[in-house]
Structure formats: structure tokens, C-alpha cells
Protein backbone atom coordinates (compact mmCIF):
# COMPACT_ATOMS: atom_id res chain seq x y z
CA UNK A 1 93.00 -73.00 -4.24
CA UNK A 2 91.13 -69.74 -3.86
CA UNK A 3 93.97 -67.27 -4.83
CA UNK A 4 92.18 -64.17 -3.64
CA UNK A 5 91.13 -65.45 -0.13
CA UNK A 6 94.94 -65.88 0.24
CA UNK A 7 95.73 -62.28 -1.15
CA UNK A 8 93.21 -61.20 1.73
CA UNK A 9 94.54 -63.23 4.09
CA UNK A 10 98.18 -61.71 3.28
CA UNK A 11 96.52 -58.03 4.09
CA UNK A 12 94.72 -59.36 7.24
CA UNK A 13 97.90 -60.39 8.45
CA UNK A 14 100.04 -57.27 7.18
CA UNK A 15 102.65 -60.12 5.33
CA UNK A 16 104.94 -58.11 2.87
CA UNK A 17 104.95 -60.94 0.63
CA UNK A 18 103.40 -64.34 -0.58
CA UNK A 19 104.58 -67.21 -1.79
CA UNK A 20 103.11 -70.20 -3.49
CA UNK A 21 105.41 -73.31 -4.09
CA UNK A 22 105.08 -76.99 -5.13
CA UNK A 23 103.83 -79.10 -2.50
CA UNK A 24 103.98 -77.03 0.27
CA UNK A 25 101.75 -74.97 1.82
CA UNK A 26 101.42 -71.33 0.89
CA UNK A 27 104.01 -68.83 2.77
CA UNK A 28 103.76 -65.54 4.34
CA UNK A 29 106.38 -63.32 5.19
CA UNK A 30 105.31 -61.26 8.40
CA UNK A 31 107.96 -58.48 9.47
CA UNK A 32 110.74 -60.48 7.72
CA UNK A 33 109.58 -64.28 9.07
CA UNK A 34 108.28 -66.93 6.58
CA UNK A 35 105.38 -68.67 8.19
CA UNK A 36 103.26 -71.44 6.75
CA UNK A 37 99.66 -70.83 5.98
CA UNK A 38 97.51 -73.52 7.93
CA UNK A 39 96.24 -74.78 4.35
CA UNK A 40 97.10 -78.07 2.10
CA UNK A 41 99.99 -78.70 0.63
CA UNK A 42 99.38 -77.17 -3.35
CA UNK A 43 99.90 -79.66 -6.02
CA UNK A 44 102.01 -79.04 -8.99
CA UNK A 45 98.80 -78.66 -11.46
CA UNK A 46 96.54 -76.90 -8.98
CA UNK A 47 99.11 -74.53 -8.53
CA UNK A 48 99.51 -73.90 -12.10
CA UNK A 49 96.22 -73.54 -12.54
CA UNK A 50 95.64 -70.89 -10.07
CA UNK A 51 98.73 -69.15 -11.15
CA UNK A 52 97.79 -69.12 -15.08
CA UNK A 53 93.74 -67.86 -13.88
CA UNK A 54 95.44 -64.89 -13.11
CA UNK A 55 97.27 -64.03 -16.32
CA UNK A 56 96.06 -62.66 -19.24
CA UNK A 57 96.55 -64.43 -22.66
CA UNK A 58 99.27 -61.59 -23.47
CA UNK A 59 101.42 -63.27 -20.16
CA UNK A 60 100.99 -66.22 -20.50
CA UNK A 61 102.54 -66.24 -23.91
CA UNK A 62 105.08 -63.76 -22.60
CA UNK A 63 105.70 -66.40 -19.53
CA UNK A 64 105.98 -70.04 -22.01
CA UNK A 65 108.51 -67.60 -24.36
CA UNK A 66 110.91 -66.35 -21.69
CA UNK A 67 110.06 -68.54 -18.49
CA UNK A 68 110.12 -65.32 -16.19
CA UNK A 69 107.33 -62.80 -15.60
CA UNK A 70 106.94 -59.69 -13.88
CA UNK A 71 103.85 -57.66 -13.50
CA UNK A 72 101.57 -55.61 -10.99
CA UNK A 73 98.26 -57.30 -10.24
CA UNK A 74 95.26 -55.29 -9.03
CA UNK A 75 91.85 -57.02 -7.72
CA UNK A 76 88.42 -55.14 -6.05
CA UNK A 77 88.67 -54.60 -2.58
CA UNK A 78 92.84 -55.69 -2.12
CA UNK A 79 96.11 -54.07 -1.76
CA UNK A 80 97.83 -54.44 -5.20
CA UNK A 81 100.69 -57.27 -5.81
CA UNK A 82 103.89 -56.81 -7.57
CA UNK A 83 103.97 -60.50 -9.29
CA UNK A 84 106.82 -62.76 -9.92
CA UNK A 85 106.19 -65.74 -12.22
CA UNK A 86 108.86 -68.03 -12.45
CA UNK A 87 109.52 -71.97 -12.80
CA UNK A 88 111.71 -73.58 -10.38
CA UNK A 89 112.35 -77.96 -10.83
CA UNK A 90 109.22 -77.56 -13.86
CA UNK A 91 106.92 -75.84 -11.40
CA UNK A 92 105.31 -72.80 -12.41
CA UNK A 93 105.60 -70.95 -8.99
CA UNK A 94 105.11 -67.45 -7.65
CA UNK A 95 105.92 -64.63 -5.86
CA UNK A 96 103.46 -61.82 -4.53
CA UNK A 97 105.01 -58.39 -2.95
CA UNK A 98 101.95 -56.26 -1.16
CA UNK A 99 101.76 -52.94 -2.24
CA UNK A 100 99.36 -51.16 -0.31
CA UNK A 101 97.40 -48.60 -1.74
CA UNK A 102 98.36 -46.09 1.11
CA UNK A 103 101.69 -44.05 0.83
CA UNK A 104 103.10 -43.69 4.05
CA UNK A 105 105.06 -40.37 4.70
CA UNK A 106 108.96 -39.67 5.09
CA UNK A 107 108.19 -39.59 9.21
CA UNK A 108 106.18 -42.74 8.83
CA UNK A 109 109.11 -44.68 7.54
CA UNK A 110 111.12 -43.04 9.98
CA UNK A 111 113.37 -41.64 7.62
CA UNK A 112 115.43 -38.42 8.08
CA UNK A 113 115.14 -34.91 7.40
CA UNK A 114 117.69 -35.01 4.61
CA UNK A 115 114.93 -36.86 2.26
CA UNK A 116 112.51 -34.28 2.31
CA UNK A 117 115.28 -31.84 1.13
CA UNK A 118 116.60 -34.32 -1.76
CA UNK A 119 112.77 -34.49 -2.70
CA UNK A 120 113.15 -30.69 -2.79
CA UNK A 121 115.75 -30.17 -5.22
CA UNK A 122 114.94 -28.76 -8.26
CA UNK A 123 117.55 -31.01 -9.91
CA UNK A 124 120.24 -33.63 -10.22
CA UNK A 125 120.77 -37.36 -8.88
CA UNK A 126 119.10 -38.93 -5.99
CA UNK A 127 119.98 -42.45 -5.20
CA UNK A 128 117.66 -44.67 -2.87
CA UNK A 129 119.77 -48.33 -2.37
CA UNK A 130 119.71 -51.00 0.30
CA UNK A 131 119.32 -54.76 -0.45
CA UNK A 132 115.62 -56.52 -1.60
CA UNK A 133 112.81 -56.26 0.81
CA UNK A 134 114.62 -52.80 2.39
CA UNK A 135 111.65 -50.08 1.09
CA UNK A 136 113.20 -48.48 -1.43
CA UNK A 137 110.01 -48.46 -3.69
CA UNK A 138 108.21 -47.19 -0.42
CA UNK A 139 110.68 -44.74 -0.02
CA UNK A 140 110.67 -43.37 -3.72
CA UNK A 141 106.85 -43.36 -3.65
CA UNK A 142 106.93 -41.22 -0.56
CA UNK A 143 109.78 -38.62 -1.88
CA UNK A 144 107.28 -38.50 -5.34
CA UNK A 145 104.33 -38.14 -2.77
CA UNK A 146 106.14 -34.54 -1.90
CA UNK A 147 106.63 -33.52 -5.00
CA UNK A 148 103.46 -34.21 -6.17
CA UNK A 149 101.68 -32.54 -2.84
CA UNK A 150 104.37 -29.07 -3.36
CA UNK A 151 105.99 -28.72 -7.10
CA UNK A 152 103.59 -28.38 -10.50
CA UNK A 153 106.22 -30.01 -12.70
CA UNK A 154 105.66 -33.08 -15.61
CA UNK A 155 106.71 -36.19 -13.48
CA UNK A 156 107.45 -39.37 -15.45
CA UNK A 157 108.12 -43.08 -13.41
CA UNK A 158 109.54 -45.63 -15.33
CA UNK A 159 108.80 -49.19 -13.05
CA UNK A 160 109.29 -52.82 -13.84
CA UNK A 161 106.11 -53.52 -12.82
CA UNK A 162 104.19 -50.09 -11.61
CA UNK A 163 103.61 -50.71 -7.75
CA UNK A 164 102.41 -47.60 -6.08
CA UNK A 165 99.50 -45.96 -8.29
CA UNK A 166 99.84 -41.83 -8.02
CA UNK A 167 96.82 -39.54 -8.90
CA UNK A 168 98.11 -36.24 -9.87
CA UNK A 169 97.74 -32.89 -7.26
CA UNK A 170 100.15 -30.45 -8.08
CA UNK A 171 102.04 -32.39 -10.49
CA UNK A 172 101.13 -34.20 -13.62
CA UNK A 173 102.60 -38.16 -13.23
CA UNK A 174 102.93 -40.14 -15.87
CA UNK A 175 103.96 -43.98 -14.85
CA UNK A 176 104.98 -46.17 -17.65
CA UNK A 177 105.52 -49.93 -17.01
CA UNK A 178 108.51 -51.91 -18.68
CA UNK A 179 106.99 -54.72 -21.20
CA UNK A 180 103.91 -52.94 -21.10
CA UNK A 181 104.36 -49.71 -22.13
CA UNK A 182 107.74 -49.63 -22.84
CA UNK A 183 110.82 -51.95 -24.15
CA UNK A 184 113.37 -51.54 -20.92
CA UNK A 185 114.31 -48.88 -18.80
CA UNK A 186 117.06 -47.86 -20.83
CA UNK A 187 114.87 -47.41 -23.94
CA UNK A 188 111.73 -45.48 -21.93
CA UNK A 189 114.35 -42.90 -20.12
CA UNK A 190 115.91 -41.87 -23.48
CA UNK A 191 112.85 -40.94 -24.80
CA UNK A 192 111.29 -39.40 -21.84
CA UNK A 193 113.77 -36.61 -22.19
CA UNK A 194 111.76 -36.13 -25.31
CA UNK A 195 108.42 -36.06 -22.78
CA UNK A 196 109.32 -32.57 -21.16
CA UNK A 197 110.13 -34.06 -17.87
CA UNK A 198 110.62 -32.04 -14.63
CA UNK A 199 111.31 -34.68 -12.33
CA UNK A 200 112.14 -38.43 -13.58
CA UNK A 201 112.09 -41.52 -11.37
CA UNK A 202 113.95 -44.99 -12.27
CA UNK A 203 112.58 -48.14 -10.99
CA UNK A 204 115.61 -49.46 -10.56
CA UNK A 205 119.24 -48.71 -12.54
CA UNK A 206 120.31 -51.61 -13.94
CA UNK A 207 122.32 -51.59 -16.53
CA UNK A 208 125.33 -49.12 -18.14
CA UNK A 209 122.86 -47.54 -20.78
CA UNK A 210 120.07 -46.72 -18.10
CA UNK A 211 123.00 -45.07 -15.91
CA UNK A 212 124.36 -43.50 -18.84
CA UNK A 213 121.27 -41.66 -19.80
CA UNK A 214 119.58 -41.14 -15.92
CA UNK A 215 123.23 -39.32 -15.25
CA UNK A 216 122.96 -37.73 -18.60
CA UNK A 217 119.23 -36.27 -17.60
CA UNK A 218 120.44 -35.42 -14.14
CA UNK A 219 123.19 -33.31 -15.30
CA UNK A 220 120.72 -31.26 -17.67
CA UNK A 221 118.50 -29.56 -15.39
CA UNK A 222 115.96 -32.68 -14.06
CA UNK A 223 115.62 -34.35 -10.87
CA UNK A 224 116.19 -38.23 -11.26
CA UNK A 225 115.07 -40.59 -8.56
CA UNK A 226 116.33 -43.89 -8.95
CA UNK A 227 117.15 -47.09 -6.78
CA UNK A 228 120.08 -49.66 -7.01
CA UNK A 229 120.89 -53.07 -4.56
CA UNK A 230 123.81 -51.43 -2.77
CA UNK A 231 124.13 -52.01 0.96
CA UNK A 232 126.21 -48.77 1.40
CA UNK A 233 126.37 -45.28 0.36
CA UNK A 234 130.25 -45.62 -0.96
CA UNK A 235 129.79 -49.14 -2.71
CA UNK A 236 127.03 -47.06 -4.55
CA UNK A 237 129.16 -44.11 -6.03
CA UNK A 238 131.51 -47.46 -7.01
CA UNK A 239 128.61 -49.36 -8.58
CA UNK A 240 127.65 -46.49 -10.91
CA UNK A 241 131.45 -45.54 -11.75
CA UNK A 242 132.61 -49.18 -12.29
CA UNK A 243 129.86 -49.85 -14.51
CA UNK A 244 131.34 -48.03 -17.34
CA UNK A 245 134.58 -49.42 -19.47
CA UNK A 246 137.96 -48.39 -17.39
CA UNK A 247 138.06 -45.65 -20.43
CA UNK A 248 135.14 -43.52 -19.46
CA UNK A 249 135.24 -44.06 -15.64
CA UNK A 250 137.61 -40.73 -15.19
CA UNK A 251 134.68 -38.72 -17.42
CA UNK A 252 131.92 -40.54 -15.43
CA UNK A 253 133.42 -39.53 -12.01
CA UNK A 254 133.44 -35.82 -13.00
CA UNK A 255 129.69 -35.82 -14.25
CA UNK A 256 128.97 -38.25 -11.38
CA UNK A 257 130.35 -35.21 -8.56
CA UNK A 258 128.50 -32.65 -10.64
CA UNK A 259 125.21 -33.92 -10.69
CA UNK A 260 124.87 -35.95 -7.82
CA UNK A 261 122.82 -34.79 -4.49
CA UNK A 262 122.64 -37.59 -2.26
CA UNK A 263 122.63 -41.33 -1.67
CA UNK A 264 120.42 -42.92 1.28
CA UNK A 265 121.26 -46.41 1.48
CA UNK A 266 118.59 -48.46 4.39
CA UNK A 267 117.76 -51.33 5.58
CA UNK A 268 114.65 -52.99 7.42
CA UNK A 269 115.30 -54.71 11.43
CA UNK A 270 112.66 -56.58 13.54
CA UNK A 271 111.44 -54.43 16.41
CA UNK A 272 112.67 -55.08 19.76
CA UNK A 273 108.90 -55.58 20.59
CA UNK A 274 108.29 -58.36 18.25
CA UNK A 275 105.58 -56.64 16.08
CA UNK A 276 106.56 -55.13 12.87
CA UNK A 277 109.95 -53.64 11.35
CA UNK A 278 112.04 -50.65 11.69
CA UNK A 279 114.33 -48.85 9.40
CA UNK A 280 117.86 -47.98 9.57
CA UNK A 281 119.66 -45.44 6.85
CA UNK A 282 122.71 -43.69 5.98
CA UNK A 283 122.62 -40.54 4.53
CA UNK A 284 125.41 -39.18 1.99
CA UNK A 285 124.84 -35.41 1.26
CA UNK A 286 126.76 -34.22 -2.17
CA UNK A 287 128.94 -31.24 -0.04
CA UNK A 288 132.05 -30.09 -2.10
CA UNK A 289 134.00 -32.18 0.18
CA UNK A 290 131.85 -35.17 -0.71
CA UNK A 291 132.03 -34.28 -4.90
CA UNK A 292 136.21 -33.43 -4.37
CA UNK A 293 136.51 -37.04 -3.16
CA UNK A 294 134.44 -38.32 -6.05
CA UNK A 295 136.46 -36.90 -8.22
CA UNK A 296 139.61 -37.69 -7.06
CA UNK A 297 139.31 -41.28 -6.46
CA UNK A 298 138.97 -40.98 -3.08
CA UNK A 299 135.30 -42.91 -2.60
CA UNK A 300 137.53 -44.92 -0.04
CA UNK A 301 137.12 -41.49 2.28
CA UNK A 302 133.42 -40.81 2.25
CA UNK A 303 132.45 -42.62 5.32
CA UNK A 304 134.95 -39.92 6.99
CA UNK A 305 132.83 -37.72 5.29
CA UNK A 306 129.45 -39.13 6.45
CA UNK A 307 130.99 -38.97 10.20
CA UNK A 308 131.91 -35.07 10.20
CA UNK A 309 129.20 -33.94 8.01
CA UNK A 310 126.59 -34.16 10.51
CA UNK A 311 125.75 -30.88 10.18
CA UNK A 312 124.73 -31.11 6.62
CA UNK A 313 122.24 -34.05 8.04
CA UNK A 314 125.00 -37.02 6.94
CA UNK A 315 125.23 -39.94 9.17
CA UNK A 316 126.82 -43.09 8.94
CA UNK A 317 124.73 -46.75 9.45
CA UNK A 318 126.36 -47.32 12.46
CA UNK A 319 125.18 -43.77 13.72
CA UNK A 320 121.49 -44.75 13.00
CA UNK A 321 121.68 -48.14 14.53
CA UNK A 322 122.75 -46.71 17.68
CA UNK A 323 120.09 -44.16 18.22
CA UNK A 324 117.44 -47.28 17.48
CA UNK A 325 119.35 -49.01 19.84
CA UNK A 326 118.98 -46.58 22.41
CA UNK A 327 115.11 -45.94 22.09
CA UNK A 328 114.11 -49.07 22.50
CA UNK A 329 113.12 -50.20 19.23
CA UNK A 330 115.79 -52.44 18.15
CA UNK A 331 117.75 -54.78 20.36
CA UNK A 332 121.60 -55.28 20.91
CA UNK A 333 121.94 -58.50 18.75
CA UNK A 334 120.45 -57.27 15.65
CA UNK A 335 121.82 -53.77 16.14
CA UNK A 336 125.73 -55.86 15.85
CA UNK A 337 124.39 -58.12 13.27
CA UNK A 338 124.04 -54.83 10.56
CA UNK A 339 126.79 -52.39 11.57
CA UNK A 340 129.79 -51.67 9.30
CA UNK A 341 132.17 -51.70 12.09
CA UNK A 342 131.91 -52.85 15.46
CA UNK A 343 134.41 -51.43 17.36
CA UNK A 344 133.29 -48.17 16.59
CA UNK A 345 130.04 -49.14 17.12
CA UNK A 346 130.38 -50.17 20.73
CA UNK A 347 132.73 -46.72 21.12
CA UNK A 348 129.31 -44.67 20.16
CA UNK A 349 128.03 -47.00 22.70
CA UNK A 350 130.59 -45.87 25.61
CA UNK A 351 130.58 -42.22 25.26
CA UNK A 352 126.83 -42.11 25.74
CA UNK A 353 127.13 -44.08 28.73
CA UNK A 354 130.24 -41.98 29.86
CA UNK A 355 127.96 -38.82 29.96
């Protein structure tokens, strides 16, 4: 099995991710679809084999000792990978997420304006959440992108494994990769506020320490960018409260309504023309309305929040979902497959029509 022609084939193609299995042929996933590769079948050894030529000695021992592996994989001429190694019925299988070596801009994505000014700030907490596969990463490159192209500030990205490769402009970027250069996420972010850090971007919160010490950072004067697999921007303020032990969750609202600036919570949808994918986002803005409820255990209230705080460029799922809906670019079915709540949904539907 020629690994690379596949890796080109997955570019040629524009998959967002390959997969190689035991005895079956290798899989593409092409604007969310799987689709089998016209090639043989891959046996268990010859798919080890290919697998293992692309580790170094380092990995491999890494892989035998803890059975998972995660790293970025970069080869002349290609896209770069983010790899996932992993054994599944005593197969050594894989997992390859296309990064490509473009960053595509805040209008590219089709996100709203309210990014660009969260990219802006010269501080606080910036949340970027939606479930696997949603652009997050893409979304996080493109808000570091702006700050990179506008702010001379020290910049350091803590991934797990480094997708995106930034060459400094303004800024000066420093991207450290967990295992690599670093123990864990929690470990590199406490000592990057030892790195003079202007702006600081989290791969992905994942645990109370890293949350602890990215909210900690955020209230002291630094931008943090960071991602977590929420599907909504209330369920996120609840992830990063309910994290902590029931005695520090009263503490962590209060620092949590301080030092937060805004959630955006998105998702990917098929195109109503069949060729590629289209986002849909909500957008929480930190107003004092927004940090009042925070504090006063009312997260129950933000999407009332979202609803009347258009004007501070807030808008709920369901909002987005329409507008796609209405030009064209995603269709009926999958627009009521993702909204939040459908009779309110088809009443955004009726007062358009009414006018």
C-alpha cells in the first residue's frame, strides 16, 4: 500500500479525513460522506506495516507503551495530517485529518462579524465549541491569522498535535505540541504565563487544571483562545463551571462573568447543492446582561439573551439556520435536523413569509 499516493488522493478529492482499517478498503470522508476508495481490501500486516513506515522510532515506542498515538504528519508536496494511531480488535489502524496548508479567512468560513471583534480584544476568554469534525481548529487558526496580520504581541499555541503551521508577521508565534514539546496542556499553559504571553491559544480544554489556569490567564490581562466539544453556547458556560468541585463553582462563576468575552459554538451541514459543506454558529457576546446571568445562576436564560442581543451581533442556532435556509445553501430537512427548537424555528419561518 503506497500511503502517500492515498494522502494525494485525499487532497485531489478535497476528503477531510482518511481512514485505513482491517480488511477493508481505505475510506474517505468527502463533505461529511464516507466513501470507499476503489483499492484492495488492506490486510492486517500490510496495514501495519504502512502505518509503522510512517513513525519514527520515538512513536512507535510511545504507540506499543500506551496503545494510542497522536501526532501531525508533514510530507513534500501534501497538505499536512493530524494522525490518529490506535488499535481496534489487535489491528493497528488509523486515522488521517487534512490540514491544509492554506488558512481560510473569517468570511471564507462564513463566520460572523462578532469573530473578528473577539480576535480583537486585547484580553480575556474566547471559547470556539461545536462537536468533532465542526472547524473549530479552522476557526482558531483563522482568529490567530488576525492577530498575527494586525497586533505585535508574543503569541503562544499549545496543540495536541500542531495542525495549522503559522509564520510570524506582526506577531511572534510560538506553537508547542503536547508529548513533544510539552507534558499536557495543563502543564505547558502554567508555564507559558512564565513565557510573556500576549495572546494564548488552547488546543482544546480538557480537563479542571487546564480550565483552572486558561481562566486564571484570562482574568490577568491575556487573550485565551481555546476550544471545547459543546454543541451550544449555554451547555458551554455549564461545562467549564461544573467542572470544578460543587465548593468552588460559586468562585468560578464570578471569575467566569469577569473574564469571559464570547462563546461561538458551530457546526458543519451539506450544501443544498451537493458539493461541499456549510457552517452554522451561534454567537454569545459577554454583555452585562449576559455576565449578571452567569453569575447568578441563571445560564438557563442566555438563549433569551442570544435572541434580544442582536444588536451586540448575538444570535441563536436556530437564527443562523434560517438565514442558510433562506439563501439557498442548505435545505429544509437538514435545516430541522440541527435546530434547538422547532417550533420556533418554523415561527422565524412564518414571519418572513408573512412580510
Amino acid at each position: 500500500m503506497d500511503l502517500k499516493e492515498l494522502l494525494k488522493l485525499c487532497i485531489d478529492r478535497k476528503a477531510s479525513d482518511l481512514h485505513l482499517t482491517e480488511n477493508s478498503s481505505p475510506i474517505l470522508r468527502v463533505d461529511g460522506k464516507l466513501m470507499l476508495i476503489d483499492k484492495p481490501p488492506l490486510p492486517k500486516e500490510e496495514l501495519k506495516k504502512a502505518i509503522y513506515g510512517i513513525l519514527t522510532d520515538v512513536q512507535k515506542e510511545m504507540f506499543e507503551r500506551d496503545r494510542e498515538l497522536d501526532f501531525s504528519l508533514s510530507m513534500e508536496g501534501l497538505d499536512r495530517f493530524r494522525v490518529n494511531v490506535h488499535i481496534q480488535k489487535g489491528s493497528v489502524e488509523a486515522a488521517l485529518r487534512r490540514i491544509p496548508h492554506f488558512i481560510p479567512s473569517i468570511e471564507d468560513l462564513g463566520l460572523p462579524p462578532a469573530v473578528l471583534d473577539f480576535a480583537r480584544k486585547p484580553s480575556g476568554l474566547v471559547l470556539i465549541t461545536g462537536p468533532t469534525g465542526s472547524g473549530k481548529t479552522t476557526t482558531l487558526a483563522s482568529m490567530v491569522n488576525i492577530i498575527n496580520s494586525e497586533r505585535a504581541c508574543m503569541m503562544i499555541c499549545i496543540e495536541d498535535p500542531i495542525e495549522y503551521v503559522h509564520k510570524n508577521n506582526k506577531a511572534v508565534i510560538k506553537q508547542r505540541e503536547v508529548y513533544s514539546d510539552t507534558n499536557s496542556f495543563s502543564e505547558a499553559l502554567k508555564r507559558c504565563l512564565r513565557q510573556d504571553p500576549d495572546v494564548i491559544v488552547v488546543g482544546e480544554m480538557r480537563d479542571l487544571e487546564t480550565i483552572s489556569t486558561a481562566l486564571t490567564a484570562a482574568e490577568t490581562g491575556h487573550l485565551v483562545l481555546a476550544t471545547l466539544h459543546t454543541p451550544d453556547t449555554a451547555q458551554t458556560i455549564e461545562r467549564v463551571i461544573d467542572v470544578f468541585p460543587a465548593h468552588q463553582q460559586q468562585q468560578v462563576r464570578l471569575q467566569l462573568s469577569a473574564a469571559l468575552q464570547g462563546v461561538v459554538s458551530q457546526t458543519l451541514l451539506p450544501r443544498a447543492s451537493g458539493q461541499g459543506r456549510v457552517m452554522a454558529s451561534e454567537v454569545l457576546v459577554a454583555t452585562p446582561a449576559v455576565r449578571n446571568l452567569i453569575r447568578e445562576k441563571a445560564v438557563e436564560q442566555i438563549p433569551t439573551s442570544i435572541q434580544t442581543g442582536v444588536q451586540y451581533g448575538m444570535h441563536t442556532m436556530d437564527m443562523s439556520l434560517k438565514l442558510l435556509y433562506e439563501q439557498g445553501l442548505i435545505t429544509y430537512e437538514d435545516a430541522i435536523m440541527q435546530v434547538k427548537n422547532l417550533e420556533e424555528f418554523e415561527q422565524l419561518l412564518r414571519r418572513r413569509e408573512e412580510r
